[in-house]
PDB file of N, CA and C in Angstrom:
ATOM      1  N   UNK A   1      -5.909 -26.264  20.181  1.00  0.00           N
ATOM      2  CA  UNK A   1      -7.128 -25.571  19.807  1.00  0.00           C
ATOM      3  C   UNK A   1      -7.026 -25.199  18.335  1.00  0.00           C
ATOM      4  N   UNK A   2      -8.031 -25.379  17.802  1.00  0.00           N
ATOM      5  CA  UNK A   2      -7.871 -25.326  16.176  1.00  0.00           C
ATOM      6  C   UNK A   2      -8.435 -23.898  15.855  1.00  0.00           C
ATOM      7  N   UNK A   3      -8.146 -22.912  15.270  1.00  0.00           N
ATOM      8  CA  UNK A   3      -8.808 -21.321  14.752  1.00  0.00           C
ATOM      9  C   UNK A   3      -8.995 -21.709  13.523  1.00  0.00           C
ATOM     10  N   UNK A   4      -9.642 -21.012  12.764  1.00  0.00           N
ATOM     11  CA  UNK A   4      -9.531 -20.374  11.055  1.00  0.00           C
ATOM     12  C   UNK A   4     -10.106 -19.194  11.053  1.00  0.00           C
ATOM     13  N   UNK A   5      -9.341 -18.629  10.131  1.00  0.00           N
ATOM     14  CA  UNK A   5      -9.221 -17.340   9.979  1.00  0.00           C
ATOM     15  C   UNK A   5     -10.113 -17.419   7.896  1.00  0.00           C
ATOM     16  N   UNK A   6     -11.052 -16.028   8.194  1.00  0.00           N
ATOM     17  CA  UNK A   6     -11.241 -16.259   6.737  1.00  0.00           C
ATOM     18  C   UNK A   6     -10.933 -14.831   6.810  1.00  0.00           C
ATOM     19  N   UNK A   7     -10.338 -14.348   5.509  1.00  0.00           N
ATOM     20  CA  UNK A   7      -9.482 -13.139   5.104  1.00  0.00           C
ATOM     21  C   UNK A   7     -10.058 -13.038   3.654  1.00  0.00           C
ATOM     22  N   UNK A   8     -10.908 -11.378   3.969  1.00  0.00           N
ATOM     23  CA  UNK A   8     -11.530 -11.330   2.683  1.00  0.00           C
ATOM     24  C   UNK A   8     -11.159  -9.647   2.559  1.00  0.00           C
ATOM     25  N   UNK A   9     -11.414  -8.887   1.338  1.00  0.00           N
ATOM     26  CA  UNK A   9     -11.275  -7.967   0.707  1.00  0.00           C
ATOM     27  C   UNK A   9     -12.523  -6.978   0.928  1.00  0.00           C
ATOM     28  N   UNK A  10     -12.164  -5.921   1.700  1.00  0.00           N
ATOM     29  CA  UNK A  10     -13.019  -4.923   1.808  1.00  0.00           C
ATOM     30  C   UNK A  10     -14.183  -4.336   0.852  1.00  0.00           C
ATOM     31  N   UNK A  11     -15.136  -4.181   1.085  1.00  0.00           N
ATOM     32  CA  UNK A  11     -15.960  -3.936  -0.089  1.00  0.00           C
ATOM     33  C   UNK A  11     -15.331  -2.084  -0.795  1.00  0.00           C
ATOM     34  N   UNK A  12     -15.649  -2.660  -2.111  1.00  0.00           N
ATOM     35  CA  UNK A  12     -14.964  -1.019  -2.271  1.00  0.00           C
ATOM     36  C   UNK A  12     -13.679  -1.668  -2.944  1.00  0.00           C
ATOM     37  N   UNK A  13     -13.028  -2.404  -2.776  1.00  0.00           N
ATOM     38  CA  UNK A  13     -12.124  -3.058  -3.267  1.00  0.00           C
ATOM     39  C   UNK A  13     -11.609  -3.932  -4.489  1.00  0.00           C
ATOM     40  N   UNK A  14     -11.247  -2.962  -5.384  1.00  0.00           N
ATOM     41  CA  UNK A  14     -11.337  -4.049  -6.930  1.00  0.00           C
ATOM     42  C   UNK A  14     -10.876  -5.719  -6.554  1.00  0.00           C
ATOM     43  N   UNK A  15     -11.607  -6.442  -7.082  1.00  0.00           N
ATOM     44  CA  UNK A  15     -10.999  -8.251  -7.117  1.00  0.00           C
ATOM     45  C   UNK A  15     -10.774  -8.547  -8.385  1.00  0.00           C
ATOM     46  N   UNK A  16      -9.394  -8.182  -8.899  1.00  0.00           N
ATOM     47  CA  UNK A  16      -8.919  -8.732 -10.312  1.00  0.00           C
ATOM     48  C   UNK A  16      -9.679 -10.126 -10.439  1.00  0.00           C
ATOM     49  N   UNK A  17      -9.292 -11.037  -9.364  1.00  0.00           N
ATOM     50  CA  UNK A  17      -9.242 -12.620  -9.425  1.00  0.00           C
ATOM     51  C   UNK A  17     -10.147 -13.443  -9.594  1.00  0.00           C
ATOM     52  N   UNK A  18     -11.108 -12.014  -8.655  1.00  0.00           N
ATOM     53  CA  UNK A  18     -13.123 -12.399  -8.274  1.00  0.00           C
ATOM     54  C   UNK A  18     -13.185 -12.202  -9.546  1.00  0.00           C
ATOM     55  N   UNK A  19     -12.737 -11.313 -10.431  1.00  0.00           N
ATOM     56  CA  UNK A  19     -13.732 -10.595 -11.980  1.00  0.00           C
ATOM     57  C   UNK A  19     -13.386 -12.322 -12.784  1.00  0.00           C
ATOM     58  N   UNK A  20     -11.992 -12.449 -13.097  1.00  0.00           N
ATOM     59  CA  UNK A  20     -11.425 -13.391 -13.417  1.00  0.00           C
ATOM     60  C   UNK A  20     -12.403 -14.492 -13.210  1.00  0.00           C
ATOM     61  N   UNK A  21     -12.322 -15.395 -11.994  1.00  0.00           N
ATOM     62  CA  UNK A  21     -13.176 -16.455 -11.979  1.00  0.00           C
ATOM     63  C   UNK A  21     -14.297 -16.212 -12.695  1.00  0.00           C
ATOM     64  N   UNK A  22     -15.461 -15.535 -12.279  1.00  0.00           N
ATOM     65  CA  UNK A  22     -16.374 -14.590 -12.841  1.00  0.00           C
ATOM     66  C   UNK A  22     -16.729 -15.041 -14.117  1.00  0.00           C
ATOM     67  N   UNK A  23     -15.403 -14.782 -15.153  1.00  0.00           N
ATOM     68  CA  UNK A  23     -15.200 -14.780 -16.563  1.00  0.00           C
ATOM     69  C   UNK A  23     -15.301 -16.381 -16.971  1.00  0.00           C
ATOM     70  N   UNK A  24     -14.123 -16.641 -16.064  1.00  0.00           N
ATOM     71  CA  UNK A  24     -14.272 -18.323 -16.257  1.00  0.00           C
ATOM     72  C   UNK A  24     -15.684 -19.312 -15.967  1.00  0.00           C
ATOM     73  N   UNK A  25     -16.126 -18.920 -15.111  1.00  0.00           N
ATOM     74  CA  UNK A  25     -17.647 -19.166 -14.634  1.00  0.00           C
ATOM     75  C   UNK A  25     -18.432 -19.348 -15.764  1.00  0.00           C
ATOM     76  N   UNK A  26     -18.740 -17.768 -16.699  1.00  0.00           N
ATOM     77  CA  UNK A  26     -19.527 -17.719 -18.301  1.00  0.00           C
ATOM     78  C   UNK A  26     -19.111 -18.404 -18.686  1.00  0.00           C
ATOM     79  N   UNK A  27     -18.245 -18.312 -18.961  1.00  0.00           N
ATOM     80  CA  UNK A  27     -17.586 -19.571 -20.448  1.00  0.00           C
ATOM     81  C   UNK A  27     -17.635 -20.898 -20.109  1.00  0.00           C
ATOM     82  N   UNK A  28     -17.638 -21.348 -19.228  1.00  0.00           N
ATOM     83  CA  UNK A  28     -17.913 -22.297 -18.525  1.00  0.00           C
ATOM     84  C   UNK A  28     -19.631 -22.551 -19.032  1.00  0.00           C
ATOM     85  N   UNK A  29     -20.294 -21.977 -19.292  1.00  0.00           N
ATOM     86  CA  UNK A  29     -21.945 -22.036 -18.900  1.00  0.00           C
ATOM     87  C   UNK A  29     -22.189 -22.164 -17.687  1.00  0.00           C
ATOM     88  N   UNK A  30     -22.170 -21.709 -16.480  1.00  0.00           N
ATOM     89  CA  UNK A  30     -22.553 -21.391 -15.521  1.00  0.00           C
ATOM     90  C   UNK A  30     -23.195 -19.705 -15.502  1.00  0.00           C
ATOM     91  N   UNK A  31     -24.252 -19.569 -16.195  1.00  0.00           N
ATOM     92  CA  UNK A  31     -25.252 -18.662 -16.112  1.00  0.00           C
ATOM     93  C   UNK A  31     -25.567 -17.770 -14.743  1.00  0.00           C
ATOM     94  N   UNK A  32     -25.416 -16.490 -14.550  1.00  0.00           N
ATOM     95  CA  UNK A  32     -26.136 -15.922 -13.315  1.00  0.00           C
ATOM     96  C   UNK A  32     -25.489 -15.844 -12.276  1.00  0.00           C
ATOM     97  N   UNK A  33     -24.165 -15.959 -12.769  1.00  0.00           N
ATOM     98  CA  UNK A  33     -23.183 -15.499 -11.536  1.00  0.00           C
ATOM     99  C   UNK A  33     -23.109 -13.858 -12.077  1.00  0.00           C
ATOM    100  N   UNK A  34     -23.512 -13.214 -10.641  1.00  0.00           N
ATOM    101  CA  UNK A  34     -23.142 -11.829 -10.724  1.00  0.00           C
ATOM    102  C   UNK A  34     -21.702 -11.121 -10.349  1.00  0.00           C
ATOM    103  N   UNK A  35     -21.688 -12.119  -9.458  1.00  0.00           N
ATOM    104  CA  UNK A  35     -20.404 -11.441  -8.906  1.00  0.00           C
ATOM    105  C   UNK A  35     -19.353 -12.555  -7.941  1.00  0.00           C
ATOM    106  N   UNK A  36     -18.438 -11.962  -8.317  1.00  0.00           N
ATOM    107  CA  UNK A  36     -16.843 -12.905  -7.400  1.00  0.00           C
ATOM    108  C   UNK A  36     -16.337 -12.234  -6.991  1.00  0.00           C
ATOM    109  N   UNK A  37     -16.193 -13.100  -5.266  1.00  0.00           N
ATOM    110  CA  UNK A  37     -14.953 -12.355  -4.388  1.00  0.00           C
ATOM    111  C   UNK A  37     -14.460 -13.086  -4.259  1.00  0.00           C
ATOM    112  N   UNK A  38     -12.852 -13.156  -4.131  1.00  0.00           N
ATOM    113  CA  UNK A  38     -11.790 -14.449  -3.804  1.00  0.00           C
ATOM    114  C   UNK A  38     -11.262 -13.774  -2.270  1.00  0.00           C
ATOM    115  N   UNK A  39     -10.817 -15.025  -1.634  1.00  0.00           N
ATOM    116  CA  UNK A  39     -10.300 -14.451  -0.070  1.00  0.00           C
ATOM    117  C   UNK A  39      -9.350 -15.344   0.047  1.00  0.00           C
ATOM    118  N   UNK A  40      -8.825 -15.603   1.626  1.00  0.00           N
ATOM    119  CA  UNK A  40      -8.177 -16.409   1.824  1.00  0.00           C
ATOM    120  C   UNK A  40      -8.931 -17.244   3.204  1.00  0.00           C
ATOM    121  N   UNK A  41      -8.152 -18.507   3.099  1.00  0.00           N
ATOM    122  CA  UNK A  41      -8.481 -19.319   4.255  1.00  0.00           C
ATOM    123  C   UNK A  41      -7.464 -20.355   4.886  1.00  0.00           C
ATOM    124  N   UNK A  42      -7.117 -19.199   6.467  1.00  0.00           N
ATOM    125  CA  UNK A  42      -6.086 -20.140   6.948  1.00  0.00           C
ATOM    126  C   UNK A  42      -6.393 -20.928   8.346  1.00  0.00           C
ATOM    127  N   UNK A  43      -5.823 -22.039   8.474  1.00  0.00           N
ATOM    128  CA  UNK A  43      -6.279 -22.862   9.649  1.00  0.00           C
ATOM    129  C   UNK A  43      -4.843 -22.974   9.998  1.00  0.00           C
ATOM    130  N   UNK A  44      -5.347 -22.560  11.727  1.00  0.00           N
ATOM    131  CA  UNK A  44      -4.128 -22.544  12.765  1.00  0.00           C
ATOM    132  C   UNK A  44      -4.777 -23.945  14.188  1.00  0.00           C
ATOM    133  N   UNK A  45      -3.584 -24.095  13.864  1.00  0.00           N
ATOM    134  CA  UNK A  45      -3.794 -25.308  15.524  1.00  0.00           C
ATOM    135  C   UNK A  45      -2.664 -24.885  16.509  1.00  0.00           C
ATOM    136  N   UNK A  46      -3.434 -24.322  17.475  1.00  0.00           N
ATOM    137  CA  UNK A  46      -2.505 -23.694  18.377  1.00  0.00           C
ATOM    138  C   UNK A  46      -2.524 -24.464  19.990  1.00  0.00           C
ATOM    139  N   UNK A  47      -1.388 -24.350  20.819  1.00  0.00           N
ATOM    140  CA  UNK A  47      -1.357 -25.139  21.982  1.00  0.00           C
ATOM    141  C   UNK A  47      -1.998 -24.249  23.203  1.00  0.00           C
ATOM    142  N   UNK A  48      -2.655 -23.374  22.987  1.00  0.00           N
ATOM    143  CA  UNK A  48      -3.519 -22.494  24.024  1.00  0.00           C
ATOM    144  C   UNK A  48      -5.058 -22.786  24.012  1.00  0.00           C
ATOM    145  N   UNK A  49      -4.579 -22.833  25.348  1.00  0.00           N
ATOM    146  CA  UNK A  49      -5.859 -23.456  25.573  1.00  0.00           C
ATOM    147  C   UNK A  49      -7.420 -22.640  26.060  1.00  0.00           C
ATOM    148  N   UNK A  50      -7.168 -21.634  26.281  1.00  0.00           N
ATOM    149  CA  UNK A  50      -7.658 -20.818  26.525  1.00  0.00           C
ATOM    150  C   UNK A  50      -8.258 -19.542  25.716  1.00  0.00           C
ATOM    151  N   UNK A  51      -9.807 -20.087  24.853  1.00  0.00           N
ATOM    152  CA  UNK A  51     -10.307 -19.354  24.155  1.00  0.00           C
ATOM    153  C   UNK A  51      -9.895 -17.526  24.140  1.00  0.00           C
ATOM    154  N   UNK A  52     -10.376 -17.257  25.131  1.00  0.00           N
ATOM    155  CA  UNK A  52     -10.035 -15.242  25.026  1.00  0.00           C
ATOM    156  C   UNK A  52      -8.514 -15.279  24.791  1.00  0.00           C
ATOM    157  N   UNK A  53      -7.596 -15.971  24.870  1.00  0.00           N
ATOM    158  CA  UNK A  53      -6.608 -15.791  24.100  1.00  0.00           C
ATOM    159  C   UNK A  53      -5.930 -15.830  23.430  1.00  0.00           C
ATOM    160  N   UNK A  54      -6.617 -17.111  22.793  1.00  0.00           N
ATOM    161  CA  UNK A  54      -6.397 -17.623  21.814  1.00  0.00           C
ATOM    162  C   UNK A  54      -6.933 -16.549  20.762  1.00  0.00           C
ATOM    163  N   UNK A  55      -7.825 -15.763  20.759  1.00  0.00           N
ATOM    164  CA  UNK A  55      -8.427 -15.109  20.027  1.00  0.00           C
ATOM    165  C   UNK A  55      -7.144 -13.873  20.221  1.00  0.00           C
ATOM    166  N   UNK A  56      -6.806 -13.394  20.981  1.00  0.00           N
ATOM    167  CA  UNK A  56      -5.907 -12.158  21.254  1.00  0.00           C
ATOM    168  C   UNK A  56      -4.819 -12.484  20.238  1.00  0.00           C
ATOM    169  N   UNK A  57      -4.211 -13.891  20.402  1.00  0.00           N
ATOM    170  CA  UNK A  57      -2.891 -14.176  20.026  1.00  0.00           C
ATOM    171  C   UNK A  57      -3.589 -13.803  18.316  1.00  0.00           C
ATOM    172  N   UNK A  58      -4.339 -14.932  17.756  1.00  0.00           N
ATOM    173  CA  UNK A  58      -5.016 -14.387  16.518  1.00  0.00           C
ATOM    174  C   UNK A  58      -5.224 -13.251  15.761  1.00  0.00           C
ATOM    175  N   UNK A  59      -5.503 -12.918  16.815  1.00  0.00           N
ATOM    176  CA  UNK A  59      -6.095 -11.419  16.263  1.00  0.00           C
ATOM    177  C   UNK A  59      -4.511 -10.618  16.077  1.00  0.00           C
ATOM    178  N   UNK A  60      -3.571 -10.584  16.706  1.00  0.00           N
ATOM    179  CA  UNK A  60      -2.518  -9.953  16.399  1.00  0.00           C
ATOM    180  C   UNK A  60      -1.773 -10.520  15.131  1.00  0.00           C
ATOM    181  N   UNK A  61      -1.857 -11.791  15.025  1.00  0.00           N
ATOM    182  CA  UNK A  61      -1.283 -12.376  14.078  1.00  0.00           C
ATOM    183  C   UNK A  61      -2.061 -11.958  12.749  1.00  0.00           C
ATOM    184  N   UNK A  62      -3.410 -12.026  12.751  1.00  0.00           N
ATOM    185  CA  UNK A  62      -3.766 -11.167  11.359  1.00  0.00           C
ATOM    186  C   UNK A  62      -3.185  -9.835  11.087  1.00  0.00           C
ATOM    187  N   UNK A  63      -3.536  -8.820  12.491  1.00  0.00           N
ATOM    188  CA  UNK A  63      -2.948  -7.737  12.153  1.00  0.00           C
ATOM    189  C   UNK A  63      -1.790  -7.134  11.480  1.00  0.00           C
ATOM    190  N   UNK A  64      -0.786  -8.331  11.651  1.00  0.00           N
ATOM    191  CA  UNK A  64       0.697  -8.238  11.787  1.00  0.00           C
ATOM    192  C   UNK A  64       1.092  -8.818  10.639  1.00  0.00           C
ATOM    193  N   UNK A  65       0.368 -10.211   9.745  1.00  0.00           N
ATOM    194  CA  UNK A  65       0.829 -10.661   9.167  1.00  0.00           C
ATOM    195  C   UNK A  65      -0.279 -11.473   8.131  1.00  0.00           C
ATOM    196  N   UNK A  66      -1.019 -12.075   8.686  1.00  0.00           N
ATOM    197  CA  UNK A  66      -1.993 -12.922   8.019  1.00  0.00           C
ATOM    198  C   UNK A  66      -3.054 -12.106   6.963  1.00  0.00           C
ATOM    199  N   UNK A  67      -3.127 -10.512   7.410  1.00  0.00           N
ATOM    200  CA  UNK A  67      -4.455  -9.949   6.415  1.00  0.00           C
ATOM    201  C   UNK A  67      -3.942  -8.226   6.843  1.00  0.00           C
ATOM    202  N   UNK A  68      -4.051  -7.992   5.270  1.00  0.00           N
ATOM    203  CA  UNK A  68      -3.739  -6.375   4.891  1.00  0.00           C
ATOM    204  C   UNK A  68      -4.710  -5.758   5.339  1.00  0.00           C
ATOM    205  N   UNK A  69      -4.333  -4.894   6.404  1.00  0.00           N
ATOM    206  CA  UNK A  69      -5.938  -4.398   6.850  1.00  0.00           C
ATOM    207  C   UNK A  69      -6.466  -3.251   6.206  1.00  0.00           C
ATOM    208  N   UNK A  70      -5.417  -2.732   6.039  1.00  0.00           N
ATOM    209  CA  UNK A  70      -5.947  -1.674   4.782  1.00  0.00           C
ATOM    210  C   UNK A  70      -7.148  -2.099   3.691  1.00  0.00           C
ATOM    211  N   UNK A  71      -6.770  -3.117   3.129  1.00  0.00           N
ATOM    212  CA  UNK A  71      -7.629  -3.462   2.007  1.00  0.00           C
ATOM    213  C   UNK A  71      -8.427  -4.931   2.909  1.00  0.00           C
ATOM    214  N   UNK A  72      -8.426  -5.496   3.695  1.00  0.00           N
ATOM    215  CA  UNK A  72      -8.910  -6.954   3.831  1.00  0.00           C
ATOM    216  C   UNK A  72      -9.426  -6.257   5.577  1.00  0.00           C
ATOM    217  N   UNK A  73     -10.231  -7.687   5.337  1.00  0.00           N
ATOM    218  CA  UNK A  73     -11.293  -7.826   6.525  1.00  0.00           C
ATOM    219  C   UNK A  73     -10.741  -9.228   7.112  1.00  0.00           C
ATOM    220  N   UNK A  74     -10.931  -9.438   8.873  1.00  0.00           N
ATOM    221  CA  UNK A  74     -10.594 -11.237   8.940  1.00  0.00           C
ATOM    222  C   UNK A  74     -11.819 -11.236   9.860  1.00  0.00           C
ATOM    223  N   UNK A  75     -12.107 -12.692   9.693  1.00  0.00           N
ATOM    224  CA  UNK A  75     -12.879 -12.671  10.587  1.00  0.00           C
ATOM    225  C   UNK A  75     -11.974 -14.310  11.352  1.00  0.00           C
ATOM    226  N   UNK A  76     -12.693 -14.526  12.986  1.00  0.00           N
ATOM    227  CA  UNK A  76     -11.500 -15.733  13.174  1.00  0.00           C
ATOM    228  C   UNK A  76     -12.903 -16.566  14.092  1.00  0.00           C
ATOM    229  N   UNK A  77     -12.795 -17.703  13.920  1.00  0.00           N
ATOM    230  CA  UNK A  77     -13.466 -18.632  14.692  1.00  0.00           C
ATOM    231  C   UNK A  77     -12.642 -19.705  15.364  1.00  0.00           C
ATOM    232  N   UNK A  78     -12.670 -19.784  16.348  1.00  0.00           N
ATOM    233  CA  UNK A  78     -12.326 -20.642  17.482  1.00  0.00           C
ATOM    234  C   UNK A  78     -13.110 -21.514  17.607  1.00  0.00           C
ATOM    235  N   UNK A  79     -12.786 -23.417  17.466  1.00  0.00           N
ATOM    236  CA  UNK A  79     -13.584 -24.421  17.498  1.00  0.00           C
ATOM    237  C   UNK A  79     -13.368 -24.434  18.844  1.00  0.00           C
ATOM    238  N   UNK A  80     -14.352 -25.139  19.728  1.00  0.00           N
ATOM    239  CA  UNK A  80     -14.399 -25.143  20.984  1.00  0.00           C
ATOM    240  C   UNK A  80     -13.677 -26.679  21.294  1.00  0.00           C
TER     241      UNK A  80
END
């Protein structure tokens, strides 16, 4: 079963990296970008087969390791 997980930064949350791109964006001439958030994006292929737990197993694994929950948000999708 294939997941991805997208792992993003709480709002409220400075993004050195988002401002950064941002910067690179102008100079670039790419006009009318207001704003950048950078995140992460991880893809898991797991041997469970069984959606509701596949999501459980997930969901602990962000907690634990994949996304700072303090500062980050995950969200996880399960391909069917």
């Amino acid at each position: 079963m294939k997941v991805k997980v997208h792992v993003t930064l709480k709002s409220g949350v400075l993004d050195p990296q988002g401002k950064a791109v941002q910067h690179a964006l102008a100079s670039l001439g790419f006009a009318g970008v207001e704003g950048v958030r950078q995140g992460k994006y991880i893809e898991l292929e797991l041997a469970e087969k069984d959606p509701a737990k596949a999501r459980e197993a997930v969901d602990a694994m962000c907690r634990q390791l994949l996304a700072n929950t303090v500062i980050e948000n995950y969200a996880i999708d399960i391909a069917a």
